[in-house]
N, C-alpha and C. Protein backbone atom coordinates (compact mmCIF):
# COMPACT_ATOMS: atom_id res chain seq x y z
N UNK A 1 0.83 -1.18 0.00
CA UNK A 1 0.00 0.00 0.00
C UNK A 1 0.88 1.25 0.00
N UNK A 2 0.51 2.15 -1.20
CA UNK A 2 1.13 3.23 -0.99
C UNK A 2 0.45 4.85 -0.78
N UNK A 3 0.31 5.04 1.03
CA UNK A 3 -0.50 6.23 1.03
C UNK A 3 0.68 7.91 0.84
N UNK A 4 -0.76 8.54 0.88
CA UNK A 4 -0.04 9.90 0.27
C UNK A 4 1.13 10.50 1.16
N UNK A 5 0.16 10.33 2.43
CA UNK A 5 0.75 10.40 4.02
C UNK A 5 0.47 9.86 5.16
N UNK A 6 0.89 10.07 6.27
CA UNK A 6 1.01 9.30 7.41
C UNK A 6 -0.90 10.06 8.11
N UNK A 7 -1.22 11.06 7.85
CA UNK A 7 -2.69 11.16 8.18
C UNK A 7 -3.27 10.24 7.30
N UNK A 8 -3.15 9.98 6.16
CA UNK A 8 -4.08 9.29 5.26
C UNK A 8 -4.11 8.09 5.73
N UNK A 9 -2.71 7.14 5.96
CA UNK A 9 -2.57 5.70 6.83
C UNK A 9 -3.74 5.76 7.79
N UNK A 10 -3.07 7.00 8.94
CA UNK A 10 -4.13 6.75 10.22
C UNK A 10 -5.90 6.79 9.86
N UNK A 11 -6.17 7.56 9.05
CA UNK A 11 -7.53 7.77 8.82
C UNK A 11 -8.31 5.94 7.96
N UNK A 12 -7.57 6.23 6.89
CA UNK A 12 -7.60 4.47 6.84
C UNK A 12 -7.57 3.21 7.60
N UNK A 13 -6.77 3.16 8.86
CA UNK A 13 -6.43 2.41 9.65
C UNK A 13 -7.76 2.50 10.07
N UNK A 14 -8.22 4.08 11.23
CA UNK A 14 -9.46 3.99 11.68
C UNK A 14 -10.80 3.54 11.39
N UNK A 15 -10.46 3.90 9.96
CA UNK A 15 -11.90 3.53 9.51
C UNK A 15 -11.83 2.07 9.50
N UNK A 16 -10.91 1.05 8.99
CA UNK A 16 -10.70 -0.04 8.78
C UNK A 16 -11.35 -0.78 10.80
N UNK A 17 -10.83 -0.19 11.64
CA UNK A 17 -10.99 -1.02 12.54
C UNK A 17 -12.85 -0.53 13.26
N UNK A 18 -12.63 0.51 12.66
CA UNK A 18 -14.36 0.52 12.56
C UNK A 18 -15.14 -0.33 12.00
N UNK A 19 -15.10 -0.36 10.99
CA UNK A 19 -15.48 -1.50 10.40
C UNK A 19 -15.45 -2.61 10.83
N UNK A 20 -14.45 -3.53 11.39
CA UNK A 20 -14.09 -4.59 11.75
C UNK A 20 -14.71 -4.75 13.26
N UNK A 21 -14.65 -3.59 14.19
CA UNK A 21 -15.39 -3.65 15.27
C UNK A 21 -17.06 -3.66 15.12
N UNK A 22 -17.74 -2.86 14.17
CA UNK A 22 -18.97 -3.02 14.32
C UNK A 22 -19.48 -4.50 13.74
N UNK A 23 -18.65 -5.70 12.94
CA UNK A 23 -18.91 -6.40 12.11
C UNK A 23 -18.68 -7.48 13.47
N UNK A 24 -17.90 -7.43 14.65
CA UNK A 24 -17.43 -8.48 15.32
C UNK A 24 -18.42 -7.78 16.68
N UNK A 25 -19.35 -6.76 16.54
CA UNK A 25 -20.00 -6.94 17.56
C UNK A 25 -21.87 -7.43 16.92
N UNK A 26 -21.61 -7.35 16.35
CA UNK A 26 -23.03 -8.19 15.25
C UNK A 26 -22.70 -9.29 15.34
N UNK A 27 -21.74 -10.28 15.60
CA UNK A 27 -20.74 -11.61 15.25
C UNK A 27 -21.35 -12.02 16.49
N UNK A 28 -20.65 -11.78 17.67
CA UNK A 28 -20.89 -11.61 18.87
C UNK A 28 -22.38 -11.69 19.97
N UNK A 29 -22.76 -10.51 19.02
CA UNK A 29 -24.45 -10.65 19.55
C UNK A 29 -25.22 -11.65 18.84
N UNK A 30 -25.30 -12.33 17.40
CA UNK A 30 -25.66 -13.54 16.92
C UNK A 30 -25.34 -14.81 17.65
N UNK A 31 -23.87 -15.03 17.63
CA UNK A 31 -23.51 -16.36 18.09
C UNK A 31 -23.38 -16.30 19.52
N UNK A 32 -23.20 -15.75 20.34
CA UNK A 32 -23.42 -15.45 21.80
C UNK A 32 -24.96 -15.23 22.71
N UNK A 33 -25.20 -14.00 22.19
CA UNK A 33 -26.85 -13.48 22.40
C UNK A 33 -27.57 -14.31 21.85
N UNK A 34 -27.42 -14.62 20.41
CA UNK A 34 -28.58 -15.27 20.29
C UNK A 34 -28.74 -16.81 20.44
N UNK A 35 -27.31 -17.02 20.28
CA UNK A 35 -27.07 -18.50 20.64
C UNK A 35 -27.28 -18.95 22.01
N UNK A 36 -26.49 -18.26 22.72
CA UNK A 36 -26.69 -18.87 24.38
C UNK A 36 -27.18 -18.05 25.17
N UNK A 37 -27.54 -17.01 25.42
CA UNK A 37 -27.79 -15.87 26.05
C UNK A 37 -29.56 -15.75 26.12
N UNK A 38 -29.70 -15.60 24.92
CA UNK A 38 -31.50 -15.33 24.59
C UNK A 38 -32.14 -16.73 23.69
N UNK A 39 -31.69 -17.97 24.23
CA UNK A 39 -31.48 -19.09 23.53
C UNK A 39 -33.43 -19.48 24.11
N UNK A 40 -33.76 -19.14 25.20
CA UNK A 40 -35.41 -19.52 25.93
C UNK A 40 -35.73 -18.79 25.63
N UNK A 41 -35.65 -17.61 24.92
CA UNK A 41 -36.70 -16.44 24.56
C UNK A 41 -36.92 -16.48 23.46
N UNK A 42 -35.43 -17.37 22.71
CA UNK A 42 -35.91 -16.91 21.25
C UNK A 42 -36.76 -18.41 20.64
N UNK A 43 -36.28 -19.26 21.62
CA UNK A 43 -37.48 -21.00 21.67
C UNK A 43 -38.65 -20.81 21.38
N UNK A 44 -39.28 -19.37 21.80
CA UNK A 44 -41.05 -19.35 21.45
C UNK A 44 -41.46 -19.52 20.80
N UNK A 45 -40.22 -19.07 19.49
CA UNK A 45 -40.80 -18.68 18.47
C UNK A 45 -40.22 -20.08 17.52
N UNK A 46 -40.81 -20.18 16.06
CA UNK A 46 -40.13 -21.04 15.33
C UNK A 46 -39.65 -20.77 14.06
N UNK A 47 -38.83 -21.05 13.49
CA UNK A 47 -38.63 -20.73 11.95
C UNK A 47 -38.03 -21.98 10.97
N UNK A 48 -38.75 -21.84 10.14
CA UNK A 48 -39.00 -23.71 9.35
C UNK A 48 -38.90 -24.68 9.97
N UNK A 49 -40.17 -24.43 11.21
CA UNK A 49 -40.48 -25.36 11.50
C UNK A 49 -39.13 -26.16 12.73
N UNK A 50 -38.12 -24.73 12.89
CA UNK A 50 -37.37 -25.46 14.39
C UNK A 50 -37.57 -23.90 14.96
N UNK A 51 -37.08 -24.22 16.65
CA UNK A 51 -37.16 -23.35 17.45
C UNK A 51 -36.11 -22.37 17.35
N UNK A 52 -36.14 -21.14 17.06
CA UNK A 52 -35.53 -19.57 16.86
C UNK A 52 -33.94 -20.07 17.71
N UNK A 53 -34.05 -19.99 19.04
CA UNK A 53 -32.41 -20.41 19.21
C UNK A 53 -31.85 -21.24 18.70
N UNK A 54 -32.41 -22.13 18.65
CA UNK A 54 -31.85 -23.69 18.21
C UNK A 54 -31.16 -23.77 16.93
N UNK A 55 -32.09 -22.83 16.49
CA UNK A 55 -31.74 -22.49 14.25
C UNK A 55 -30.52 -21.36 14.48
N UNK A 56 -30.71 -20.32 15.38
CA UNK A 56 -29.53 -19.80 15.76
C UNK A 56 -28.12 -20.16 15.85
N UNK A 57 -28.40 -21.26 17.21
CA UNK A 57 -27.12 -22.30 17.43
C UNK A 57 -26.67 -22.90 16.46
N UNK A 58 -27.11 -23.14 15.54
CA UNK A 58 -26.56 -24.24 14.86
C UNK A 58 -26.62 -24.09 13.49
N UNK A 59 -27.58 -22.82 13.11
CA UNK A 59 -27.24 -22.69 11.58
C UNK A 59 -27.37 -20.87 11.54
N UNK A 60 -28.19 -20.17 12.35
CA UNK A 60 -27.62 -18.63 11.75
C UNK A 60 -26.78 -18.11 12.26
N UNK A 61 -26.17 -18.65 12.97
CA UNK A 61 -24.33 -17.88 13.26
C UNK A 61 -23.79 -18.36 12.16
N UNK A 62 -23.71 -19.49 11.73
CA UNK A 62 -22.82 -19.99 10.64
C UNK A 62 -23.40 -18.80 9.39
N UNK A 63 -24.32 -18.78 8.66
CA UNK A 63 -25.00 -17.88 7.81
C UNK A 63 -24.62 -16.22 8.24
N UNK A 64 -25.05 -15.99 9.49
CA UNK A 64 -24.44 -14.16 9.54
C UNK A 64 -22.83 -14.50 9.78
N UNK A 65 -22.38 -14.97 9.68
CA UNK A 65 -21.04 -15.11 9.96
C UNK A 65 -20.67 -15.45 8.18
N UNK A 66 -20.98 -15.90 7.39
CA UNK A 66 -20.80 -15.80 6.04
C UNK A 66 -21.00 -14.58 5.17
N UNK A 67 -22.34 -13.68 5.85
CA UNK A 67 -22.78 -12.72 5.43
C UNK A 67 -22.00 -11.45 5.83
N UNK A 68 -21.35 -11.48 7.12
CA UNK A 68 -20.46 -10.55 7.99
C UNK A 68 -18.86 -10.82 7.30
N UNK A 69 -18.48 -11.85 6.33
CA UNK A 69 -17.24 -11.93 5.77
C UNK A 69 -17.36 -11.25 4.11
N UNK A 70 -18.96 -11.19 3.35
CA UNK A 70 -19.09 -10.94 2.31
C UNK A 70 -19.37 -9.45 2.70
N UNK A 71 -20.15 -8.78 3.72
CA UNK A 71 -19.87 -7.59 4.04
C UNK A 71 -18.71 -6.94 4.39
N UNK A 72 -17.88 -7.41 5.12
CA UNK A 72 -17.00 -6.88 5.05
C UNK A 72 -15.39 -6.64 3.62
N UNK A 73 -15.72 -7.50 3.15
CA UNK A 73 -15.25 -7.65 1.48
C UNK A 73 -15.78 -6.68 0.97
N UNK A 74 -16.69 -6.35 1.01
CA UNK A 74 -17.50 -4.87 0.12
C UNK A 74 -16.61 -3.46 0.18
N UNK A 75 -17.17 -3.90 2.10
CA UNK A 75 -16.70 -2.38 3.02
C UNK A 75 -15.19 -1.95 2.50
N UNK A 76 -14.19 -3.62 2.83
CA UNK A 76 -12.91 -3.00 2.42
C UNK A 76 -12.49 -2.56 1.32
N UNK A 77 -13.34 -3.25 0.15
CA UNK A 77 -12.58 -2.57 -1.19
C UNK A 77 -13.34 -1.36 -1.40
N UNK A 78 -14.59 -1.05 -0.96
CA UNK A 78 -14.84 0.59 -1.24
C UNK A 78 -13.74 1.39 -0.46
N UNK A 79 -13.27 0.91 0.68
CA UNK A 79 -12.13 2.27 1.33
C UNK A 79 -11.19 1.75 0.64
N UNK A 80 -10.83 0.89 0.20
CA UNK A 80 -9.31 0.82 -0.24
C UNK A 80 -9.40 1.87 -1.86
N UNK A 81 -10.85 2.08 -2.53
CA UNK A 81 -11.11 2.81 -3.70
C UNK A 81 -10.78 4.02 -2.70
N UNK A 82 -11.46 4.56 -1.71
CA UNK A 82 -11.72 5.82 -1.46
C UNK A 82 -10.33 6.41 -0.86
N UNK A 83 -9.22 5.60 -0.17
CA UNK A 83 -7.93 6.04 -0.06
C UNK A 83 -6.77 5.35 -1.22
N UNK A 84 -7.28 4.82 -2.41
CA UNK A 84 -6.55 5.01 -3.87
C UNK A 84 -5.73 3.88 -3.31
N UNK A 85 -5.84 3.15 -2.56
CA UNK A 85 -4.68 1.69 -2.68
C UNK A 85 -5.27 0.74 -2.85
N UNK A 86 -6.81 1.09 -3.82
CA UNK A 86 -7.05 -0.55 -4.39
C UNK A 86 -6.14 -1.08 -5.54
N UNK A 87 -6.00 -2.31 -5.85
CA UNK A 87 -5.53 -3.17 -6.73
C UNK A 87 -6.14 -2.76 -8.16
């Protein structure tokens, strides 16, 4: 990577771990919260036909966790366009 200057690095850097922090606290609240945490609250309910945590545990962490790696693929190559060190 070649930035213009050492503000441009830092501003990049920041934004980069912004990104990465709001993506690993969505991560977090799925496979944690919704997995073990709100796992009897979310039982009430059902979705195809299994119970809301259960589909949680065991298949939508895996899914937002696919979706949170294709989002973040987006995020990074638009900043890497917007501070000029894309490929």
């Amino acid at each position: 990577m070649a930035f213009k200057n050492d503000e441009q690095a830092k501003a990049y850097w920041s934004e980069n771990l912004s990104v990465m922090f709001k993506l690993l606290v969505i991560w977090f609240l799925v496979s944690f919260g919704f997995g073990i945490l709100l796992v009897d609250v979310l039982n009430e309910f059902r979705f195809f036909g299994f119970k809301l945590g259960f589909w949680f545990s065991q298949q939508g962490a895996i899914y937002t966790f696919v979706a949170l790696i294709i989002v973040y693929t987006m995020k990074m190559n638009a900043l890497d366009k917007k501070y000029g060190v894309d490929e």
